[in-house]
Every structure is written in C-alpha cells, then in structure tokens.
N, C-alpha and C. Protein backbone atom coordinates (compact mmCIF):
# COMPACT_ATOMS: atom_id res chain seq x y z
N UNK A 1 -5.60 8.58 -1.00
CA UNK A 1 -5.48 8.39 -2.43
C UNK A 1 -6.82 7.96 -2.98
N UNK A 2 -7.20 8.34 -4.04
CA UNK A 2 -8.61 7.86 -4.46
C UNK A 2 -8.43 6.73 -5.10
N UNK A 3 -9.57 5.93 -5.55
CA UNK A 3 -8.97 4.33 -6.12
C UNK A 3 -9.77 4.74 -7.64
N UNK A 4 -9.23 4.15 -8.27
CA UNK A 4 -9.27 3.87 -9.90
C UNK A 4 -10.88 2.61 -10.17
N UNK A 5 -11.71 3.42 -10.77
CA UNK A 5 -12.93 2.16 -11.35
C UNK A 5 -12.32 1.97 -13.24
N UNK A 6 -12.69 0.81 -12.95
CA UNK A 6 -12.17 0.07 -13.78
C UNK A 6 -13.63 -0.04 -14.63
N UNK A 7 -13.30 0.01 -16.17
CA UNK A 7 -14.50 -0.18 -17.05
C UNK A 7 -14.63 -0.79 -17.92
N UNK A 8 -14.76 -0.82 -19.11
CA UNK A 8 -14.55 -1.83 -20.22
C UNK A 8 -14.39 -2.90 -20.08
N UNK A 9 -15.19 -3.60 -18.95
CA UNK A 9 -14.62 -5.26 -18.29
C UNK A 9 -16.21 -6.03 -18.86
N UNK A 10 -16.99 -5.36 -19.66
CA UNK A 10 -18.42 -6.29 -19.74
C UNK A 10 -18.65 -7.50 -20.22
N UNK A 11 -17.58 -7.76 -20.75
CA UNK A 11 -17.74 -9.29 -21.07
C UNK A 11 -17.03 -10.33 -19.51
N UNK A 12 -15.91 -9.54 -18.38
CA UNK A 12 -16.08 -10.66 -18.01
C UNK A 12 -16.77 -10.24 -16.50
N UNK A 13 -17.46 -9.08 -16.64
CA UNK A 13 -18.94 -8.99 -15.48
C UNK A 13 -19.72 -10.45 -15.80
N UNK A 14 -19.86 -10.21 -17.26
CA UNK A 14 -21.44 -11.27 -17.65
C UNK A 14 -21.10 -12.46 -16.79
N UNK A 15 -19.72 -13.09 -17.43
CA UNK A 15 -18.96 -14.39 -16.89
C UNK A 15 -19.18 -14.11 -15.33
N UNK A 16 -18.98 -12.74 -14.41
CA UNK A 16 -18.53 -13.24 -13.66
C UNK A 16 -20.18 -13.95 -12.68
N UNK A 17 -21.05 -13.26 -13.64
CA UNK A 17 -22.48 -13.34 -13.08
C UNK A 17 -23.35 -15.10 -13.32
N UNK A 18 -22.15 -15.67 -14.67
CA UNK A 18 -22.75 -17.02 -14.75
C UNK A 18 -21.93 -17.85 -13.46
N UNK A 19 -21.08 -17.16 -12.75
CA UNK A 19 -20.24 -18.05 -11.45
C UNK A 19 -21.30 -18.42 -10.08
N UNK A 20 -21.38 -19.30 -9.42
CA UNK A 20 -21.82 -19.12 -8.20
C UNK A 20 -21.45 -17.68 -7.43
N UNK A 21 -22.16 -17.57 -6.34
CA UNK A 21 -22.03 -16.29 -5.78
C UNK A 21 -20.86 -15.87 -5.76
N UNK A 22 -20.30 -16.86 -4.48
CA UNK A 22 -19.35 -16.98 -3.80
C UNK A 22 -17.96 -17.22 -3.99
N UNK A 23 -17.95 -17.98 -5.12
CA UNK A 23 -16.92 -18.17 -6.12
C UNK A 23 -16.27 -17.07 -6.97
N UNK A 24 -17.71 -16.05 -7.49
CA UNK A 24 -17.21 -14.97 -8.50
C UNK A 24 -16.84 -13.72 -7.46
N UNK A 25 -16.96 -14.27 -5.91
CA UNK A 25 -16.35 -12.87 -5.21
C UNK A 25 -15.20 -13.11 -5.06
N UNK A 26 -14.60 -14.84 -4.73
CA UNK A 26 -13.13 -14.96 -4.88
C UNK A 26 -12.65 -14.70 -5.71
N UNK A 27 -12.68 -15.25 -6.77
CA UNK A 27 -12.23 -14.57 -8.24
C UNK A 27 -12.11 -13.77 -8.16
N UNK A 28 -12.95 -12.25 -8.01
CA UNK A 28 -12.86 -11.22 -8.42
C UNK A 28 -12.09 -10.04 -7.20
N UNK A 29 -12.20 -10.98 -6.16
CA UNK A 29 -10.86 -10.55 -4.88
C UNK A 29 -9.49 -11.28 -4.91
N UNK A 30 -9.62 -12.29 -5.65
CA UNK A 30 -8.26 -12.44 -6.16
C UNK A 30 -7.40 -11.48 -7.25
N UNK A 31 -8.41 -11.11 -8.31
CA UNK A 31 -7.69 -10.55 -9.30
C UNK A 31 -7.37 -8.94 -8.87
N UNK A 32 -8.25 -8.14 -7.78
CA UNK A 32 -8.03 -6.89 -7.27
C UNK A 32 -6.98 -6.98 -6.36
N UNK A 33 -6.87 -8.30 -5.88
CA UNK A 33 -5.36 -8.62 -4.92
C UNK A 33 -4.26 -8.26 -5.23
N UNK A 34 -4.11 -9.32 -6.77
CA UNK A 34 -3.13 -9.14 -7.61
C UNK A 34 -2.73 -7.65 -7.89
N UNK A 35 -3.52 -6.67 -8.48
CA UNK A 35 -3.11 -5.92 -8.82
C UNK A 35 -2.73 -4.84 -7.92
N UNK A 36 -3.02 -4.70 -6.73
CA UNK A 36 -3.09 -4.06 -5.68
C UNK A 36 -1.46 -4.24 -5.13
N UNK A 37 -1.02 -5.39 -5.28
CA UNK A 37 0.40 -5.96 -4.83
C UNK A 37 1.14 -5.75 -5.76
N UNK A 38 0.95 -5.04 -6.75
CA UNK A 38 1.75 -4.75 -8.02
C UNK A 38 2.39 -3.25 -6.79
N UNK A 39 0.97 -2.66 -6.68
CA UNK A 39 1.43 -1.05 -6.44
C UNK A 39 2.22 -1.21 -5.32
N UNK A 40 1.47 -2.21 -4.44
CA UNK A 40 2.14 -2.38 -2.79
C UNK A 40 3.81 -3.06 -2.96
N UNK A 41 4.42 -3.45 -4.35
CA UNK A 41 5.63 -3.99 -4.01
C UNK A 41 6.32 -2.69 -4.73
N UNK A 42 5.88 -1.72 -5.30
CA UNK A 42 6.41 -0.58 -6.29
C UNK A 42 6.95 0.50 -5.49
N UNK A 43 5.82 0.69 -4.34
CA UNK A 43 5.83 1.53 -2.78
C UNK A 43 6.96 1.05 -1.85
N UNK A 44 7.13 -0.37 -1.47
CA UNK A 44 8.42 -0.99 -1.00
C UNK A 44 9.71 -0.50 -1.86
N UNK A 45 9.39 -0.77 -2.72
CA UNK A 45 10.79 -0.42 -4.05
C UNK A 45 10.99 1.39 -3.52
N UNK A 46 10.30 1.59 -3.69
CA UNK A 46 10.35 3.35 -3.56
C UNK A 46 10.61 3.83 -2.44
N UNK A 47 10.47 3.55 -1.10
CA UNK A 47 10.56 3.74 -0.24
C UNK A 47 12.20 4.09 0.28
N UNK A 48 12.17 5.25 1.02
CA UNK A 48 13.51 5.18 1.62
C UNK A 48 14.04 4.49 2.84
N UNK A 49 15.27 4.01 2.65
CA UNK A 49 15.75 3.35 3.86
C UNK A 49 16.52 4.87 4.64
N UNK A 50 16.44 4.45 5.72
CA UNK A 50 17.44 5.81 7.18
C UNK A 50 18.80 4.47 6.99
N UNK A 51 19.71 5.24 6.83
CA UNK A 51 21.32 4.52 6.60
C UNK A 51 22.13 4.88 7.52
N UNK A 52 21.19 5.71 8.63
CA UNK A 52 21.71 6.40 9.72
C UNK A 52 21.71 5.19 11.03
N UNK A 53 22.44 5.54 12.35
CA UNK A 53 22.29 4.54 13.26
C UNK A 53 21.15 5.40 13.96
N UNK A 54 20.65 4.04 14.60
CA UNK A 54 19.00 3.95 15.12
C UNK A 54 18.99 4.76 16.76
N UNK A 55 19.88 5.60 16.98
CA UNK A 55 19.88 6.56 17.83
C UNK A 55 18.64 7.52 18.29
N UNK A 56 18.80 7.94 19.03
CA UNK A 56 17.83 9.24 19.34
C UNK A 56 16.44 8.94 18.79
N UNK A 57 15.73 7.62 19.06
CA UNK A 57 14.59 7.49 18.87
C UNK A 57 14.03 6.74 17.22
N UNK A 58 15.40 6.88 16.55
CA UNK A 58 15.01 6.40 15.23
C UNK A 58 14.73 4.91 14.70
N UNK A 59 13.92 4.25 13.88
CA UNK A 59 13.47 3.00 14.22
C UNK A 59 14.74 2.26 13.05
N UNK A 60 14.55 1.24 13.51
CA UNK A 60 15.56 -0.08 12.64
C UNK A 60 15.27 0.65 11.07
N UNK A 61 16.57 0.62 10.57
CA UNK A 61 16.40 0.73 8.91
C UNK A 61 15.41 -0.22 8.52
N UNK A 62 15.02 0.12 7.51
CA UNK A 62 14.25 -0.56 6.51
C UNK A 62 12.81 -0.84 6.95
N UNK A 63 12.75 -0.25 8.38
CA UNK A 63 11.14 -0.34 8.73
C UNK A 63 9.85 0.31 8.03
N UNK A 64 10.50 1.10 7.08
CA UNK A 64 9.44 2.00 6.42
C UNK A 64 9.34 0.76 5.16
N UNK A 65 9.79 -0.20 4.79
CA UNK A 65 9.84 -1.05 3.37
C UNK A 65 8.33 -2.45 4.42
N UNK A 66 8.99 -2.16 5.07
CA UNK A 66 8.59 -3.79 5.98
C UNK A 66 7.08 -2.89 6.27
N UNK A 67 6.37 -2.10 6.58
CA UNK A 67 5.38 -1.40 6.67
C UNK A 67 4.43 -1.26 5.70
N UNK A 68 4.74 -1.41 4.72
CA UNK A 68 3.60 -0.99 3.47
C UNK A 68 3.18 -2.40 3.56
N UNK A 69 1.75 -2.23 3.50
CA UNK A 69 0.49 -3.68 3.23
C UNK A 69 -0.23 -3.06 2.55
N UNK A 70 -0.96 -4.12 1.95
CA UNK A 70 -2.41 -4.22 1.09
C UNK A 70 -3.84 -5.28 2.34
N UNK A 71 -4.80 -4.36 2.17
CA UNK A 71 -5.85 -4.94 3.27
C UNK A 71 -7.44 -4.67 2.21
N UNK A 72 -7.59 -5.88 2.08
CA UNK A 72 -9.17 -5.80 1.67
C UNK A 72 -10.18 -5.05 2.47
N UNK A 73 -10.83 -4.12 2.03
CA UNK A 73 -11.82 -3.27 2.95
C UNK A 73 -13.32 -4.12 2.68
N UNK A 74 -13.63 -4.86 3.54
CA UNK A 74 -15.12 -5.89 3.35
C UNK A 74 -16.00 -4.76 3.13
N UNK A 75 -15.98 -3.79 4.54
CA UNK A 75 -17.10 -2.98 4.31
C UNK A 75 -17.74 -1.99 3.11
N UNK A 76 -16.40 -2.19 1.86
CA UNK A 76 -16.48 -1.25 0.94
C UNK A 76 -16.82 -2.25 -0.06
N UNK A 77 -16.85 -3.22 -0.02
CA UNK A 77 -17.00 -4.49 -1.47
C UNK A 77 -18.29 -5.55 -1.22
N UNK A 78 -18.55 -5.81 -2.33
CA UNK A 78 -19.68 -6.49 -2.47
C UNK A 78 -19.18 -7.70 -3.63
N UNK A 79 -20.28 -8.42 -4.08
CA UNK A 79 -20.13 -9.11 -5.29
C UNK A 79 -19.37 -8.78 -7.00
N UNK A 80 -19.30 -7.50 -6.89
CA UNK A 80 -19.03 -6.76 -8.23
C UNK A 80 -18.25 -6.47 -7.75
N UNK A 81 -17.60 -5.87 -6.75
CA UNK A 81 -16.96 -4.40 -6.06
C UNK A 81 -16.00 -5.10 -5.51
N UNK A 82 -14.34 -5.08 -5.72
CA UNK A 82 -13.60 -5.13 -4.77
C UNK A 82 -12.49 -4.41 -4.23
N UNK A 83 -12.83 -3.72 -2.82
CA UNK A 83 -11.57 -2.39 -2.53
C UNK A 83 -10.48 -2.88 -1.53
N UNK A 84 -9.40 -2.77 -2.30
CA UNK A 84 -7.95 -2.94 -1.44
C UNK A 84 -7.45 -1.43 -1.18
N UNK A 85 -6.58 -1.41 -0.32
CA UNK A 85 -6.12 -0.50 0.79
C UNK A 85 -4.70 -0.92 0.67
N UNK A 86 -3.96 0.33 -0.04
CA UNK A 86 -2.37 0.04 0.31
C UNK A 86 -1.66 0.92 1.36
N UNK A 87 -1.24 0.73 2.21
CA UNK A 87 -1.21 1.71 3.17
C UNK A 87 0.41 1.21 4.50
N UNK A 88 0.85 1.71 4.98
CA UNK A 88 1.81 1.91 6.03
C UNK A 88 1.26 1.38 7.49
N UNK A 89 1.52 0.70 8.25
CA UNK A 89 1.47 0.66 9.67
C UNK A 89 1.78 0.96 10.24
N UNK A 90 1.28 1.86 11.21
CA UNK A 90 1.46 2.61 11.71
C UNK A 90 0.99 2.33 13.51
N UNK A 91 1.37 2.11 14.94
CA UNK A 91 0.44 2.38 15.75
C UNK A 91 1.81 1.58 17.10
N UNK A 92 1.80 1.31 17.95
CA UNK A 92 2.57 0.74 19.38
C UNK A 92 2.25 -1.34 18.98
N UNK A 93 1.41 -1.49 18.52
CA UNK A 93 1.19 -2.83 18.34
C UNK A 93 1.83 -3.24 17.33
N UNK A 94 2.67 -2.39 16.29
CA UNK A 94 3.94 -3.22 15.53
C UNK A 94 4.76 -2.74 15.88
N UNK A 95 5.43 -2.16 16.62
CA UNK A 95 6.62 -2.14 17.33
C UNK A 95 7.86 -3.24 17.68
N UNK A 96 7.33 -4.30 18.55
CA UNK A 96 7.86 -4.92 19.02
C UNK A 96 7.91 -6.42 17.73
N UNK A 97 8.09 -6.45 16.91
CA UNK A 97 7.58 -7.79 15.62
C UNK A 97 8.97 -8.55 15.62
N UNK A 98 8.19 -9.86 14.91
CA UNK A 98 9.91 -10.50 14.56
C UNK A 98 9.97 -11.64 16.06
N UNK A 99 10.79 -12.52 15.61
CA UNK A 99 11.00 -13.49 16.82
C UNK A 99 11.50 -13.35 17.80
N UNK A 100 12.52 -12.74 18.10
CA UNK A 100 12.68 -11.75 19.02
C UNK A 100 12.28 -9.98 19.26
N UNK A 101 11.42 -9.80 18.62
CA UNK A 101 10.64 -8.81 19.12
C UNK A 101 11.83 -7.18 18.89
N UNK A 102 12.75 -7.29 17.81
CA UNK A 102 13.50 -6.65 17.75
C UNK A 102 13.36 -5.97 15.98
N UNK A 103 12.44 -6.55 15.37
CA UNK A 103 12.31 -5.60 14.36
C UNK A 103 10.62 -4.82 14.56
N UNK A 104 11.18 -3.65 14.34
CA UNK A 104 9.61 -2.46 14.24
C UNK A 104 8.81 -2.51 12.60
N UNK A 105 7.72 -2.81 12.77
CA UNK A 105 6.45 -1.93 11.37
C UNK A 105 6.06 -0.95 12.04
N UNK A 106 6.35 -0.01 12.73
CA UNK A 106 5.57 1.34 13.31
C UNK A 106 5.98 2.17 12.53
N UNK A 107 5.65 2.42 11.37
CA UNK A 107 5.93 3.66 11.05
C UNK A 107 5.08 4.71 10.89
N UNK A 108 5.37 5.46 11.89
CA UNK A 108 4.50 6.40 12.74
C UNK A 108 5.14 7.96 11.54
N UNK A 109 6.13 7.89 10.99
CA UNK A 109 6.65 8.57 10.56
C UNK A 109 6.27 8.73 8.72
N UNK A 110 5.35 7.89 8.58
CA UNK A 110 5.57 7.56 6.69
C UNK A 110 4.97 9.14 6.27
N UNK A 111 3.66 9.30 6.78
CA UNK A 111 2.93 11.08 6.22
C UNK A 111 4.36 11.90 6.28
N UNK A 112 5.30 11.61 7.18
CA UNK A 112 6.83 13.05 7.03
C UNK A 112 7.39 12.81 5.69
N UNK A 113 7.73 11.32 5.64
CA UNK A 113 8.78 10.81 4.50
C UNK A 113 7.62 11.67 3.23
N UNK A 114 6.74 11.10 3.18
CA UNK A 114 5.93 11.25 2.19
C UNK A 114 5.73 12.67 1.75
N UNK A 115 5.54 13.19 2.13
CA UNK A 115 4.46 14.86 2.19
C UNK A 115 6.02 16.07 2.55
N UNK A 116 6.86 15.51 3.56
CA UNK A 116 8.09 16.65 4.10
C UNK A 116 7.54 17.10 5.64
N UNK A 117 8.43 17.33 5.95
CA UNK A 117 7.93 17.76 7.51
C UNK A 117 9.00 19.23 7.91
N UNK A 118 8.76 19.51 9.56
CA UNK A 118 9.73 20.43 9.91
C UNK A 118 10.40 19.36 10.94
N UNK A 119 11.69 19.97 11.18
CA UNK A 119 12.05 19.16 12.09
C UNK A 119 13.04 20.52 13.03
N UNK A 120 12.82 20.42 14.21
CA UNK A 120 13.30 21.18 14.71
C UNK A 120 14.67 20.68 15.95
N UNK A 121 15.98 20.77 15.48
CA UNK A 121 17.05 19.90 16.61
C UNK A 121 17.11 20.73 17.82
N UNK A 122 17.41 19.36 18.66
CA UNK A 122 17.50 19.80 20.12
C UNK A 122 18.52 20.71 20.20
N UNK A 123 18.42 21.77 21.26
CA UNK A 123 19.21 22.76 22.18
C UNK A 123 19.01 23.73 21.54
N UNK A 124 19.98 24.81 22.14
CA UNK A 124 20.16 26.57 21.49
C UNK A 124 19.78 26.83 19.98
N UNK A 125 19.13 27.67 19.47
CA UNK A 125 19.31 28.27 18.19
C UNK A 125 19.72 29.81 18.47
N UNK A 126 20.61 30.33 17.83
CA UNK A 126 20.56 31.34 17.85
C UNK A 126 19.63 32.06 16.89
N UNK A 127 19.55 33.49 16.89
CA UNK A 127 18.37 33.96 15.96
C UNK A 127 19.53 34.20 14.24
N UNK A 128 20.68 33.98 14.04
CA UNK A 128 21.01 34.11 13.18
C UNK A 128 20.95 32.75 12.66
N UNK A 129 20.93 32.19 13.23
CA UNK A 129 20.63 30.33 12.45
C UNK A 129 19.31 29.84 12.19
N UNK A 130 18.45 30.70 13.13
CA UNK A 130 17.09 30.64 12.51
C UNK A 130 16.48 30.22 11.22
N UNK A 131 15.81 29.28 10.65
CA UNK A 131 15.30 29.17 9.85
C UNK A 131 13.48 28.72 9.63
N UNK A 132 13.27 28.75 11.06
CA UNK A 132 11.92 28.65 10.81
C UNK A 132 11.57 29.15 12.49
N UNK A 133 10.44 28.95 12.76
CA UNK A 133 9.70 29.08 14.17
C UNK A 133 11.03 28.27 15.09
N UNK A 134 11.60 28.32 16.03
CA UNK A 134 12.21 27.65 17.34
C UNK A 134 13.91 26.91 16.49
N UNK A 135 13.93 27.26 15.56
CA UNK A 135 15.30 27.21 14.38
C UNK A 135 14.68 25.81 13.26
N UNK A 136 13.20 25.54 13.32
CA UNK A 136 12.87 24.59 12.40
C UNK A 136 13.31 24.47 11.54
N UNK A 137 13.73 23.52 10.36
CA UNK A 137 14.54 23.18 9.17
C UNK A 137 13.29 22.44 8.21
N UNK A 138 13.17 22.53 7.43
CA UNK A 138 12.13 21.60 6.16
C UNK A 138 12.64 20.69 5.42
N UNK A 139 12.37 19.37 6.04
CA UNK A 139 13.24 18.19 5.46
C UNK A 139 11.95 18.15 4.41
N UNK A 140 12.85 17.94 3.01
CA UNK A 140 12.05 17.73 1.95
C UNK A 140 11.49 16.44 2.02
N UNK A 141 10.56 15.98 1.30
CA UNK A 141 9.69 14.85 1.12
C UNK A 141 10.40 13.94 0.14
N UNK A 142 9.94 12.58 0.48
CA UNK A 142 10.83 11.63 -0.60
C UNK A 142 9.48 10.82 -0.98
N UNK A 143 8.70 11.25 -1.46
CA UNK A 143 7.05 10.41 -2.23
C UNK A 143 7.54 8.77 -2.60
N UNK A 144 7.03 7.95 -2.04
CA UNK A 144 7.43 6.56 -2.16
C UNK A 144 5.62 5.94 -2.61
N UNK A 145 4.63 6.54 -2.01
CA UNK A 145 2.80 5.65 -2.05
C UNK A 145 2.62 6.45 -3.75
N UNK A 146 2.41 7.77 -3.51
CA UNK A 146 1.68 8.48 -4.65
C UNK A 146 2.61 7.71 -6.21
N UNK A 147 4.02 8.05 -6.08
CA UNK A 147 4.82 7.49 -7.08
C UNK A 147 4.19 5.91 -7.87
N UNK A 148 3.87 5.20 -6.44
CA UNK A 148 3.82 4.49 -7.26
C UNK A 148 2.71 3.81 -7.35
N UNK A 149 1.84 4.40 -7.22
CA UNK A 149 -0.18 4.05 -8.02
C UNK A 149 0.38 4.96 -9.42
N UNK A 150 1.34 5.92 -9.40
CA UNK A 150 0.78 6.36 -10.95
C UNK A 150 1.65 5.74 -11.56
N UNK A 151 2.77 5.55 -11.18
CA UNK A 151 3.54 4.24 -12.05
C UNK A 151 2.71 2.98 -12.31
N UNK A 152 1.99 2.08 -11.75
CA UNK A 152 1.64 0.83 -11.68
C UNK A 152 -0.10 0.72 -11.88
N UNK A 153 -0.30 1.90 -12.11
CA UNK A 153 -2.05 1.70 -11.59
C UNK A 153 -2.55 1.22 -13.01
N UNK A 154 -1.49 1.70 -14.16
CA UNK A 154 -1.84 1.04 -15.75
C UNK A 154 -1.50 -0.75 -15.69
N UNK A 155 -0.81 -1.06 -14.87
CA UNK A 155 -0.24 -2.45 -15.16
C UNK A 155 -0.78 -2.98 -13.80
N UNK A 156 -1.21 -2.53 -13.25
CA UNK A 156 -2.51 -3.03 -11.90
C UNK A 156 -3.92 -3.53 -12.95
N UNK A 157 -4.42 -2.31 -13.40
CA UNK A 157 -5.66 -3.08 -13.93
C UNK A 157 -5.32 -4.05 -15.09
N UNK A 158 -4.11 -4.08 -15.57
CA UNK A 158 -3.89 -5.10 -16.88
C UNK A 158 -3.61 -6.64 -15.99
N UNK A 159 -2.85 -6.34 -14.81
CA UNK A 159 -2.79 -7.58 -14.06
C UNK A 159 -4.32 -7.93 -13.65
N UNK A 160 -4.94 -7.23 -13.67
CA UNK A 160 -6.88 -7.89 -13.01
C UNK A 160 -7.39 -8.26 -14.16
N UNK A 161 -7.53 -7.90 -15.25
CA UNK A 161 -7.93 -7.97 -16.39
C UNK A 161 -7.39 -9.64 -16.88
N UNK A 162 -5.76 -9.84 -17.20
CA UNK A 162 -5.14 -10.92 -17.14
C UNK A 162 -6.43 -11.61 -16.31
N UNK A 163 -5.66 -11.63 -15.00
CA UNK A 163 -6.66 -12.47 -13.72
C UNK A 163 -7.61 -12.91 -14.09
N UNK A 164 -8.49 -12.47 -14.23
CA UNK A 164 -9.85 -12.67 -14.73
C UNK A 164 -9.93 -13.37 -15.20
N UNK A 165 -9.41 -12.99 -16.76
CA UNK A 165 -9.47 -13.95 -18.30
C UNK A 165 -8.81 -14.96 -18.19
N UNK A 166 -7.97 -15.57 -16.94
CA UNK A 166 -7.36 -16.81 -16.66
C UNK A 166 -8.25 -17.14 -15.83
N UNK A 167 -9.17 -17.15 -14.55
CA UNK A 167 -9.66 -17.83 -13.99
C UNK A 167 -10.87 -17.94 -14.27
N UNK A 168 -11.60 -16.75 -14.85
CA UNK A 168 -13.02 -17.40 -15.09
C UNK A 168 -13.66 -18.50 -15.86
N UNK A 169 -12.71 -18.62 -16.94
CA UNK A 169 -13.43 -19.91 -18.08
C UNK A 169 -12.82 -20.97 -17.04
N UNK A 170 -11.76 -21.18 -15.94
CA UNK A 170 -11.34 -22.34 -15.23
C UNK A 170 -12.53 -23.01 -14.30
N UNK A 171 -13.00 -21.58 -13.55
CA UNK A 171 -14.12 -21.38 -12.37
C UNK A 171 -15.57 -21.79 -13.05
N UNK A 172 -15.74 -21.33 -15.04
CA UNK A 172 -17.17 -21.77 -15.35
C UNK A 172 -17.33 -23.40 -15.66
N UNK A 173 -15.96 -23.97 -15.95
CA UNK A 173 -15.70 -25.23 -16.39
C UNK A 173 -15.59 -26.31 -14.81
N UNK A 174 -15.34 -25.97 -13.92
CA UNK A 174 -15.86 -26.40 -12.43
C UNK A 174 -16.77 -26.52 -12.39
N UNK A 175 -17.54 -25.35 -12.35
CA UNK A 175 -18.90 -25.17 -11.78
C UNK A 175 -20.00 -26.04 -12.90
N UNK A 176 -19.37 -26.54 -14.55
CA UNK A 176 -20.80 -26.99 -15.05
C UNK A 176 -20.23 -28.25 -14.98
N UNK A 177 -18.94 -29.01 -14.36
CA UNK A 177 -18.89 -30.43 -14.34
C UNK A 177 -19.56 -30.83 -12.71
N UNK A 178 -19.78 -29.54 -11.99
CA UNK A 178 -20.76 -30.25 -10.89
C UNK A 178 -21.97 -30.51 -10.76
C-alpha cells in the first residue's frame, strides 16, 4: 500500500522545529501512531472471522483480527518523517501465542482473504466438475487492509493534525520552564 504525505501542516513543522530534538520526534511519532491505529483498528473491524471448525489445518477463528499490527519503520523516519506499517503476521514464530500457547497470529493466509485465491479440494475431480486446472475453485476475496486506509486515511491525518495541536504548545511550555 503506498502511504499518504501529509501537507498543509507549516505552522506546526515551525513549532515542531522550536522543540528539542528528541522531544519533537516523540511528538511527532506519537501523533503518526495515533493515526495509524485508527486504520489498524478499521482492518480488525473488517476482517473476516472462519465460523468454520479448525479442522484440516485451519487456524483458531479470529486469528486473522488478532494479526493486524502497526510497527514504526526507524529506517524510513527521521526528525520530520514518521512511517508506520499496518500489516498482518505472518511467519511459525506466532503460532504458538497466548498462555498456553493455544492461540495462533500466523496468518500465513491474509494475501488469500485479501486479493482471492484458488483453492483446489482434496481427492477425485472428475472432468465434468472441473472448474479450473486439477478441479480448482476461486474463492472470492473479502478486502479487510485496502478498505480500510480509504475509509480512515481522511480521519487518520485529522487524528495527527488534532495530536499535534494538543501536544505541541504542552511540549513548548516544558521545554521554556526548563
């Protein structure tokens, strides 16, 4: 997904430039937080649950909701610049989560939900049931990420914007009583 630059913010760049360094990068990774968790709780909302039993390989319901995070990318942000990452987990190291080790974040599966996949069931096809290569079927896509940056990505930057204009006059009024 490409990320959204944000513009018309020059009055609170200036502010954020009268902050100590270090201060105006929290600030300004707080308020990209915020809005970032707007989209990342919109994607949970959207997301489908499997209402099916967890048979034949399928993971605990609701593992695709419990999967979506937001992750600050350091290597992409600087003092001005801050890039969050909303994204699915995916990999064998969330598998096993939870106190007893019985709920999964692997969802190894979100690009199918998302995009549609083929799925092809075990055993015989005949060639009159055929519907794709080996009797493949095209489970349609249920878009839960894309849905919702374009739902939220207007009320993402209004939540940073907010942010801002609440913490910076707090952060300049600190910084000149020290």
């Amino acid at each position: 997904m490409e990320y959204e630059h944000i513009s018309g913010l020059k009055e609170l760049q200036e502010a954020l430039k009268q902050l100590p360094q270090n201060i105006a990068r929290n600030v300004l990774r707080g308020a990209v937080s915020a809005g970032a968790a707007l989209v990342r709780d919109e994607a949970k909302r959207n997301a489908p649950v499997f209402t099916g039993s967890p048979q034949m390989g399928h993971p605990p319901p609701g593992t695709l909701k419990r999967s979506v995070y937001i992750k600050q990318i350091p290597e992409r942000s600087n003092l001005y610049k801050q890039v969050f990452f909303v994204g699915v987990r995916k990999g064998k190291k969330y598998q096993k989560q939870g106190k007893h080790g019985t709920l999964s974040q692997d969802a190894y599966y979100a690009s199918w939900v998302e995009f549609g996949h083929y799925y092809a069931p075990p055993g015989k096809h005949s060639p009159a049931t055929r519907r794709g290569a080996n009797g493949a079927v095209f489970v349609q896509p249920h878009p839960y990420l894309r849905p919702a940056w374009e739902s939220k990505k207007g009320s993402a930057v209004q939540r940073i914007k907010d942010y801002l204009a609440q913490r910076i006059p707090k952060e300049l009024e600190k910084a000149r009583r020290s």
